[in-house]
N, C-alpha and C. Protein backbone atom coordinates (compact mmCIF):
# COMPACT_ATOMS: atom_id res chain seq x y z
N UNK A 1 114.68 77.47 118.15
CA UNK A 1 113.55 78.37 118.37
C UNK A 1 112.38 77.91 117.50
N UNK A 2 111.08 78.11 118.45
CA UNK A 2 110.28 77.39 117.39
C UNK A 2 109.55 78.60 116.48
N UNK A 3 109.43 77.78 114.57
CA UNK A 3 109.52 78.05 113.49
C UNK A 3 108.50 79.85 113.91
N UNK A 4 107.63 79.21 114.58
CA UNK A 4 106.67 80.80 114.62
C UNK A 4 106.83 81.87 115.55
N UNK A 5 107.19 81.41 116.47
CA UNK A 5 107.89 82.32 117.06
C UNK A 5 109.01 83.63 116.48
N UNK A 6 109.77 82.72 115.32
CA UNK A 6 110.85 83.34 115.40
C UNK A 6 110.33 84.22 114.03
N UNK A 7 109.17 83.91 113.24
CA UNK A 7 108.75 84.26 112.53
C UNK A 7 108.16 86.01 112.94
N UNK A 8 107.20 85.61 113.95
CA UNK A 8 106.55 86.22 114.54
C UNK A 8 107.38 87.68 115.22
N UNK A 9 108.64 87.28 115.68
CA UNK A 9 109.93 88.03 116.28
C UNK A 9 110.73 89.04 114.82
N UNK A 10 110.89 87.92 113.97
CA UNK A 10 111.23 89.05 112.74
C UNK A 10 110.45 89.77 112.31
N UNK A 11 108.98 89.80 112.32
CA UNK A 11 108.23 91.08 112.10
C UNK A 11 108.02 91.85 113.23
N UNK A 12 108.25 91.91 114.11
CA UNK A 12 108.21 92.71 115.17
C UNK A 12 109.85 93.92 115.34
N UNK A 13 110.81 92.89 114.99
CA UNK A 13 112.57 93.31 114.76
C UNK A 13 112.21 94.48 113.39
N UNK A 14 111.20 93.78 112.07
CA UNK A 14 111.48 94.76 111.07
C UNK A 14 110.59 95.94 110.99
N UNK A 15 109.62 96.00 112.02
CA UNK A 15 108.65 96.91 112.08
C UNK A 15 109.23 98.13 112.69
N UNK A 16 110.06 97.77 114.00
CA UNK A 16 111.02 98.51 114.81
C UNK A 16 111.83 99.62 113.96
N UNK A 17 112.25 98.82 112.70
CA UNK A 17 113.08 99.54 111.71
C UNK A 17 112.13 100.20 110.56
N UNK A 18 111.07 99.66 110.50
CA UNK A 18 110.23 100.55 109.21
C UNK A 18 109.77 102.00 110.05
N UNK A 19 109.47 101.71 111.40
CA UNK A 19 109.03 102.96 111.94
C UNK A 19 110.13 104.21 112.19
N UNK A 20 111.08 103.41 112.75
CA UNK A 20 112.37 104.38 112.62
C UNK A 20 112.42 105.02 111.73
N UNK A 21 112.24 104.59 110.11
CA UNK A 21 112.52 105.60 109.45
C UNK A 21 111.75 106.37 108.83
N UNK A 22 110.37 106.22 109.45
CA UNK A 22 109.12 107.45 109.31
C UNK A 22 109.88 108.75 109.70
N UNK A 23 110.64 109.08 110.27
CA UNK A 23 111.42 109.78 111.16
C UNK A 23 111.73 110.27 110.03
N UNK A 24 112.76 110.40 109.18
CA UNK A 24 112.70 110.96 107.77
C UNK A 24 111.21 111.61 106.87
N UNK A 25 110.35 111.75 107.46
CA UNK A 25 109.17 112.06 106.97
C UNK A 25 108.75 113.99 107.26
N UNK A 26 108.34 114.28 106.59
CA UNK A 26 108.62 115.99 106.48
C UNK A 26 106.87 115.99 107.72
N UNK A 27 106.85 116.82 108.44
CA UNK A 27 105.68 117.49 109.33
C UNK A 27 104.70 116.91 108.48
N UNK A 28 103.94 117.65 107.11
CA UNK A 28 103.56 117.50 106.29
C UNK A 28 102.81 116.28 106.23
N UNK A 29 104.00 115.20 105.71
CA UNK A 29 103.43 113.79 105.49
C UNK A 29 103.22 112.69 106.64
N UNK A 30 104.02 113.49 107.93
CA UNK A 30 103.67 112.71 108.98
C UNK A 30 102.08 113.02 109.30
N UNK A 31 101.59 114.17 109.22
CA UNK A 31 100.11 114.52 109.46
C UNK A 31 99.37 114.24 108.37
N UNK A 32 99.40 114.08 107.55
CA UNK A 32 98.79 113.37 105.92
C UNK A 32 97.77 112.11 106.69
N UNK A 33 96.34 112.50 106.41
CA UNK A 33 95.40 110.94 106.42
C UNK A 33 95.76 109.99 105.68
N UNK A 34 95.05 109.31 105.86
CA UNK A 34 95.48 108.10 104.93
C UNK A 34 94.26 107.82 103.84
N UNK A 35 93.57 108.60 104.01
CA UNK A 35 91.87 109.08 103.19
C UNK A 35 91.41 109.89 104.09
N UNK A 36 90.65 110.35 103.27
CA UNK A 36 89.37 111.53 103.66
C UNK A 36 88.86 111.03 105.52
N UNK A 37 88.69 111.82 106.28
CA UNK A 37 87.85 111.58 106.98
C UNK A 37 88.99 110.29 107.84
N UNK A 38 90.17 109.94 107.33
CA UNK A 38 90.80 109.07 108.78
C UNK A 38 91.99 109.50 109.54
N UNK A 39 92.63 108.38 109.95
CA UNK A 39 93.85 108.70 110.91
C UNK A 39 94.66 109.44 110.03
N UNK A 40 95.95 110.06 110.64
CA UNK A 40 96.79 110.43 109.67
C UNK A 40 97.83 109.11 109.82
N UNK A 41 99.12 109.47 109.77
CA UNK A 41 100.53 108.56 109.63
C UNK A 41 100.69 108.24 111.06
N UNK A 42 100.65 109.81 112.07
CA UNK A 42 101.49 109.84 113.03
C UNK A 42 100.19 109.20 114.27
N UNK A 43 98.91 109.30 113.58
CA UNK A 43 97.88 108.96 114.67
C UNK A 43 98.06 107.39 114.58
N UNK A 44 98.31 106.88 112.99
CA UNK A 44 98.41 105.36 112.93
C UNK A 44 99.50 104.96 114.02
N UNK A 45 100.59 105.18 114.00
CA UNK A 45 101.69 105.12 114.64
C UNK A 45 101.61 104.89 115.98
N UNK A 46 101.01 106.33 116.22
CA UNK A 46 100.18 106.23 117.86
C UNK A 46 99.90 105.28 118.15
N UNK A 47 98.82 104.66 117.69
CA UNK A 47 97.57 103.84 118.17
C UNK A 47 98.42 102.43 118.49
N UNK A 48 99.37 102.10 117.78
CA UNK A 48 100.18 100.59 118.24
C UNK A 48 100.81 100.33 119.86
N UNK A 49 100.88 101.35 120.31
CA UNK A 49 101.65 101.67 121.89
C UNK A 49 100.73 101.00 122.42
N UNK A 50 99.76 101.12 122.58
CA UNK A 50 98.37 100.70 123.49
C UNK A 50 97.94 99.44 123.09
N UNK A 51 98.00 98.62 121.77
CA UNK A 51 97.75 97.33 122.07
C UNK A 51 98.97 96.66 122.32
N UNK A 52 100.22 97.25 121.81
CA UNK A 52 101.61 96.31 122.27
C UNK A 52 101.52 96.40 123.88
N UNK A 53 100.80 97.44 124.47
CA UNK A 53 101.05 97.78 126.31
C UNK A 53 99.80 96.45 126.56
N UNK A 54 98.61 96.78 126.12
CA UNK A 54 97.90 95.44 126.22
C UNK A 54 98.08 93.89 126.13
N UNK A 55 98.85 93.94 125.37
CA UNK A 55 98.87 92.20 124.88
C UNK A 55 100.12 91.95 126.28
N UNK A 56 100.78 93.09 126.69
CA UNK A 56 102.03 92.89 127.67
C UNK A 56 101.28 92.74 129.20
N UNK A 57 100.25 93.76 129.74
CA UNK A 57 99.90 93.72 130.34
C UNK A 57 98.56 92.80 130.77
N UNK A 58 98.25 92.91 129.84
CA UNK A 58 96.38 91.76 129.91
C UNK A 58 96.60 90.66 129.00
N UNK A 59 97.76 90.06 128.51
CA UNK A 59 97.23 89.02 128.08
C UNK A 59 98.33 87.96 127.91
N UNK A 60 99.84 88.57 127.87
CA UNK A 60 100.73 87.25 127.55
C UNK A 60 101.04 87.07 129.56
N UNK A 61 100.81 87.47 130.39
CA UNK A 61 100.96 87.05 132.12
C UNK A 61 99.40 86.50 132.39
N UNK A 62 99.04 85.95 131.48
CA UNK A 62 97.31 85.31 131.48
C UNK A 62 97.45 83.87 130.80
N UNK A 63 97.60 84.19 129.90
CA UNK A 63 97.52 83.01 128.85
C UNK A 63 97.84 81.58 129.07
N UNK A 64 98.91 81.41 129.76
CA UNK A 64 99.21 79.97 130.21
C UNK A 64 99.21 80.04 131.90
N UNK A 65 98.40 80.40 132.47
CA UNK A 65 98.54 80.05 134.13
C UNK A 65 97.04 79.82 134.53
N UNK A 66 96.34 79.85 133.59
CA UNK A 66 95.13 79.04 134.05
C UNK A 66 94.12 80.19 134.63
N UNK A 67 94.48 81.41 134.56
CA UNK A 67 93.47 82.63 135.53
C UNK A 67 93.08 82.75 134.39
N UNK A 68 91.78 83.87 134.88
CA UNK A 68 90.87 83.76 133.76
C UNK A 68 91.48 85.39 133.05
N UNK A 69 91.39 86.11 132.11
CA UNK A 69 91.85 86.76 131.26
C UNK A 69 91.25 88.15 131.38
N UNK A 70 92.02 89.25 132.14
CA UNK A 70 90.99 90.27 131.99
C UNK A 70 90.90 90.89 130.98
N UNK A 71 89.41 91.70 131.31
CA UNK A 71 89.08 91.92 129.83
C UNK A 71 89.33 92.75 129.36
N UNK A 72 89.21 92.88 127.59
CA UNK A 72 89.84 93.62 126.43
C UNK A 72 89.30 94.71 126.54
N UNK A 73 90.06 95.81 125.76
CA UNK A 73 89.70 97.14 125.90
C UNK A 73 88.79 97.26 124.90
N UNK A 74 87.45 98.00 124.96
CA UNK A 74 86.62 98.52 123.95
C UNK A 74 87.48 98.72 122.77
N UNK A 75 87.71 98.68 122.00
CA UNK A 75 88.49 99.12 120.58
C UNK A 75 88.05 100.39 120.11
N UNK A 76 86.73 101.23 119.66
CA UNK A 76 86.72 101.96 119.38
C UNK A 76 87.40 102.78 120.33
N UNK A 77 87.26 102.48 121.59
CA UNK A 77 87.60 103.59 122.61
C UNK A 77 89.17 103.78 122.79
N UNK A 78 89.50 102.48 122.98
CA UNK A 78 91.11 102.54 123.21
C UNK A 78 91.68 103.17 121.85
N UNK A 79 91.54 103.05 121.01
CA UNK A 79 91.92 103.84 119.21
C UNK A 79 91.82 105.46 119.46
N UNK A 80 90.52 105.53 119.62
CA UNK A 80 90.34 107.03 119.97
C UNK A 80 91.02 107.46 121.03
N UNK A 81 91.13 106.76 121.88
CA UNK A 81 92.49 107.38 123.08
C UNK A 81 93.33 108.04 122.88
N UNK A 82 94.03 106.80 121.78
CA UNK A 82 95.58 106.71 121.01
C UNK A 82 95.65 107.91 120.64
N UNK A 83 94.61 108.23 119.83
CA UNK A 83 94.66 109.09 118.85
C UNK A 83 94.37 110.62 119.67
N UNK A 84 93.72 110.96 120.22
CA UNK A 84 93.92 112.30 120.78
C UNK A 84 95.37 112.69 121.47
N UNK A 85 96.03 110.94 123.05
CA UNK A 85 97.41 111.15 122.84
C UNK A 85 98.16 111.65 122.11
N UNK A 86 98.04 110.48 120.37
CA UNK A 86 98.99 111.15 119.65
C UNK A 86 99.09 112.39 119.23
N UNK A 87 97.66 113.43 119.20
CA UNK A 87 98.02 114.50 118.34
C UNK A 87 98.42 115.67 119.71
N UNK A 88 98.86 114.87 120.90
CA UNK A 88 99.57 116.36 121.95
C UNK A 88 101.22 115.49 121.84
N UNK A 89 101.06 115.25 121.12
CA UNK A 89 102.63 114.65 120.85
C UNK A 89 103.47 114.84 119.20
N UNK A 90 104.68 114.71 119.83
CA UNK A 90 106.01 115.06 118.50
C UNK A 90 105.63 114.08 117.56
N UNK A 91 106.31 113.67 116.52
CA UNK A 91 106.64 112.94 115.48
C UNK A 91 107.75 111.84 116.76
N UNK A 92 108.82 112.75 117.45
CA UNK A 92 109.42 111.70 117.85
C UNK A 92 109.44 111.27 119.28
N UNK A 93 107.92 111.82 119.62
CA UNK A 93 108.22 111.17 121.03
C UNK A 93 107.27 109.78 120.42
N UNK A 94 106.61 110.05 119.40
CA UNK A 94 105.64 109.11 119.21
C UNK A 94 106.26 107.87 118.67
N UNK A 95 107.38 108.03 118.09
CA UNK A 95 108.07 106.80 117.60
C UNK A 95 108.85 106.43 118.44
N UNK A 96 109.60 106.83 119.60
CA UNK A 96 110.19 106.99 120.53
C UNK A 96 109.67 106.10 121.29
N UNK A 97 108.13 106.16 121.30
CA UNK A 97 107.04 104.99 122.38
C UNK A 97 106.99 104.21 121.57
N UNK A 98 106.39 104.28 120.21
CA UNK A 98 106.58 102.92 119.61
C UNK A 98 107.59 101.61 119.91
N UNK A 99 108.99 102.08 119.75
CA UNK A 99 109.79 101.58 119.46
C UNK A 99 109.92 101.14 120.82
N UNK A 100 110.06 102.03 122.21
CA UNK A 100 110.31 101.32 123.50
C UNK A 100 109.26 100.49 124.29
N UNK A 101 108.27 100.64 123.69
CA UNK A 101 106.94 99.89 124.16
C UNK A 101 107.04 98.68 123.07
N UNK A 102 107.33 98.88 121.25
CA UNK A 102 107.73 97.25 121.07
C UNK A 102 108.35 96.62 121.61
N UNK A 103 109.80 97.11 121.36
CA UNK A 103 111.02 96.17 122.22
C UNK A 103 110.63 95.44 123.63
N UNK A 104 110.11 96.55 124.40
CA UNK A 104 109.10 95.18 125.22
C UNK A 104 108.42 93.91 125.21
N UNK A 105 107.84 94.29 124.03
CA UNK A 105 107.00 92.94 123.53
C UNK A 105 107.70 92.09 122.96
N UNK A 106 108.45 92.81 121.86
CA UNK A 106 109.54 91.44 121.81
C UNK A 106 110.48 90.70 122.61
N UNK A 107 111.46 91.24 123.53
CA UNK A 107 111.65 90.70 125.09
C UNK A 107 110.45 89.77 125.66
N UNK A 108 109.35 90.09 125.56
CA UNK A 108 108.40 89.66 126.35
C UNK A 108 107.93 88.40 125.61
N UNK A 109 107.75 88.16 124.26
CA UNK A 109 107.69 87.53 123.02
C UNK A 109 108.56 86.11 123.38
N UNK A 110 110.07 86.68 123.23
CA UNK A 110 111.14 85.95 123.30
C UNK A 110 111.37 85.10 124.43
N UNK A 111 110.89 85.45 125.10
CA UNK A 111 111.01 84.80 126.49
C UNK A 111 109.83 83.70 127.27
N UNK A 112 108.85 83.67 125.98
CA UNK A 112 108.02 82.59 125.97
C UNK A 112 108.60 81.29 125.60
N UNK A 113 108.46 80.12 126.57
CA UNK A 113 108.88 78.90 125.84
C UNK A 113 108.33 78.47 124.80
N UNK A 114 109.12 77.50 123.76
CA UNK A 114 109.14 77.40 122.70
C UNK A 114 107.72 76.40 122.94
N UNK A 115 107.73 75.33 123.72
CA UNK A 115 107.05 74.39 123.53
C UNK A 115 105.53 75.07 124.22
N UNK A 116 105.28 76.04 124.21
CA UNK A 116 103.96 76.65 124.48
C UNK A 116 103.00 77.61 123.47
N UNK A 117 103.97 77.12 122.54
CA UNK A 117 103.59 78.29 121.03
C UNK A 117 102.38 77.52 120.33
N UNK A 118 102.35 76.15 120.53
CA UNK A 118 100.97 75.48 119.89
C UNK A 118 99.98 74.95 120.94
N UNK A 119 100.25 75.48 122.31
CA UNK A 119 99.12 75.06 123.40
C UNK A 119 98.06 75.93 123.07
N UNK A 120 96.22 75.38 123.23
CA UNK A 120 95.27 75.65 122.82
C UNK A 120 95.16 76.89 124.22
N UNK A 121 94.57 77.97 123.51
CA UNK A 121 94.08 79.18 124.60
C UNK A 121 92.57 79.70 124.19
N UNK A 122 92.31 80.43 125.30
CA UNK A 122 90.77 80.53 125.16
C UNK A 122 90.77 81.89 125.33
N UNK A 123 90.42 82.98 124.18
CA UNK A 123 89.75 84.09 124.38
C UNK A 123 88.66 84.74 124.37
N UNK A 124 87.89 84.49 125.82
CA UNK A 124 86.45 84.98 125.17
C UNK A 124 85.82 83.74 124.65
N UNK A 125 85.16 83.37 123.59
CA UNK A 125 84.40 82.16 122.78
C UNK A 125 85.85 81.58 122.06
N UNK A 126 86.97 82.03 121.77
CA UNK A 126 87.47 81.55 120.36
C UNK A 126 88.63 80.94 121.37
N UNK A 127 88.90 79.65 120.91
CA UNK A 127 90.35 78.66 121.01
C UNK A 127 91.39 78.86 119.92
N UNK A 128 92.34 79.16 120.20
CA UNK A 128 93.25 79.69 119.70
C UNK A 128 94.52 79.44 119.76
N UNK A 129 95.77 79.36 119.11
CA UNK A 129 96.99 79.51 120.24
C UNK A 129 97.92 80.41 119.70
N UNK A 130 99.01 80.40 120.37
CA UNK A 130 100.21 81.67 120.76
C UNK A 130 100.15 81.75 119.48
N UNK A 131 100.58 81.56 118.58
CA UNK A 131 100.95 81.97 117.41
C UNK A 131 99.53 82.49 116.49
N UNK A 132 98.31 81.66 116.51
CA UNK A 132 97.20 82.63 115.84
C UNK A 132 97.03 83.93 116.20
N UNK A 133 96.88 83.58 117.84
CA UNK A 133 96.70 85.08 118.33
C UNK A 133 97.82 86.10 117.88
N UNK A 134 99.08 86.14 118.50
CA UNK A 134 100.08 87.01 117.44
C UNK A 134 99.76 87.27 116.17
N UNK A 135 99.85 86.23 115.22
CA UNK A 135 99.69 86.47 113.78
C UNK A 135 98.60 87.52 113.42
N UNK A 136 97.36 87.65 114.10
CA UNK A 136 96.49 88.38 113.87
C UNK A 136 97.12 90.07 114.15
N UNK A 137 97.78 90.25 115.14
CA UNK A 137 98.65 91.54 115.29
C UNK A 137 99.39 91.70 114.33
N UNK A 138 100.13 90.58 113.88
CA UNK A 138 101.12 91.09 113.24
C UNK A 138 100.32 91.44 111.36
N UNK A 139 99.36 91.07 111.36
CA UNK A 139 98.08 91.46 110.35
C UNK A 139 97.66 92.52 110.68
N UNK A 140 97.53 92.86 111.76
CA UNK A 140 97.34 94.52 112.04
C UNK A 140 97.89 95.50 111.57
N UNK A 141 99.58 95.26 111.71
CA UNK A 141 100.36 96.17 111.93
C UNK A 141 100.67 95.96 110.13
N UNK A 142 100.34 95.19 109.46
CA UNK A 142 100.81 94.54 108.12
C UNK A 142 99.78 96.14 107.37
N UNK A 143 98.81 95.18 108.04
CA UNK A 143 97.61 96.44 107.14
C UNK A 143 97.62 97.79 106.87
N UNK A 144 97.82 98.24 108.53
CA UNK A 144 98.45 99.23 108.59
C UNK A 144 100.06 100.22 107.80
N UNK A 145 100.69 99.48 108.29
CA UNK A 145 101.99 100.05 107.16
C UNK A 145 101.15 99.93 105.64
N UNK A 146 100.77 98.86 104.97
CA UNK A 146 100.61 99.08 103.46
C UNK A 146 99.58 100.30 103.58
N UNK A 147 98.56 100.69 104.24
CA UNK A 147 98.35 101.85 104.47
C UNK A 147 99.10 103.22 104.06
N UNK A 148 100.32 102.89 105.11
CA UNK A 148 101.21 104.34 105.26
C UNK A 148 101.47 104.27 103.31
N UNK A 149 102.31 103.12 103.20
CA UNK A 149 103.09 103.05 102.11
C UNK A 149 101.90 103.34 101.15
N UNK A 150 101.30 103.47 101.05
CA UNK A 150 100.00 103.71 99.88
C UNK A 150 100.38 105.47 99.99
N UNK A 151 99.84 105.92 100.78
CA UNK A 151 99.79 107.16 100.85
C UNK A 151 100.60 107.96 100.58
N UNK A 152 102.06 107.26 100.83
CA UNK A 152 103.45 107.98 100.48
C UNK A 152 104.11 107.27 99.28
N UNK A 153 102.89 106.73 98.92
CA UNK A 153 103.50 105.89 97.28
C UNK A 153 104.76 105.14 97.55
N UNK A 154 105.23 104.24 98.05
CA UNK A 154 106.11 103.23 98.02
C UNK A 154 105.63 102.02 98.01
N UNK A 155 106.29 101.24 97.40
CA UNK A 155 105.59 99.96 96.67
C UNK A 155 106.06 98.65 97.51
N UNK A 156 106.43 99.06 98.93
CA UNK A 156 107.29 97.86 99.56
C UNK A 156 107.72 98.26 101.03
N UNK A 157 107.67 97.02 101.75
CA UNK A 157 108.13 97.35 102.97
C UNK A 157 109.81 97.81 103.57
């Protein structure tokens, strides 16, 4: 398996499991911002369903077949989506989507050939390939958790 891929696959496998055990989290700290004036835990949480459904739907059945790439969702808008979704929703339906909308992506991940992980792709202006583009998600989701973990004082993933 190639080196980034599989890289790329174990943070996706351990994220699966850090979110699971938000689930242990009292009402309370699942609704807790993360500062003044932002998301809380459970809105952060939210908001990952919709680009893991994106990158599945608009962009890894694009990337290597030569069509041109439809286009990305506004970001402020798609966030704010997330986020009103999440707050007509549980603690566990919301991790519930997390977790069955990752596992998709990783299936979907996994099932990319190996020897297509360093072919050059074009998004928009920027050349790129499989693995930058991932890595930048998986910087998302990085940011995010040290986020959570700030707020609930734990010093580690």
């Amino acid at each position: 398996m190639h080196q980034n891929k599989e890289e790329i696959l174990m943070h996706y496998e351990n994220s699966v499991e850090w979110v699971k055990n938000l689930d242990n989290l009292t009402e309370e700290q699942w609704k807790t911002p993360i500062a003044e004036g932002k998301w809380t835990i459970g809105e952060i949480i939210g908001h990952f369903p919709a680009w893991d459904q994106f990158i599945l739907d608009n962009r890894l059945p694009y990337l290597f077949n030569n069509h041109a790439l439809p286009k990305g969702p506004e970001v402020n808008e798609l966030n704010h989506q997330s986020s009103l979704e999440t707050k007509a929703k549980t603690k566990q339906e919301i991790i519930s989507k997390y977790i069955t909308v990752r596992r998709s992506l990783i299936i979907a991940i996994n099932n990319i050939a190996d020897e297509l992980w360093e072919n050059k792709i074009k998004i928009g202006q920027t050349t790129l390939t499989l693995t930058d583009y991932l890595q930048g998600f998986v910087e998302h989701d990085e940011h995010h958790f040290k986020q959570i973990q700030e707020v609930l004082g734990l010093n580690h993933k």
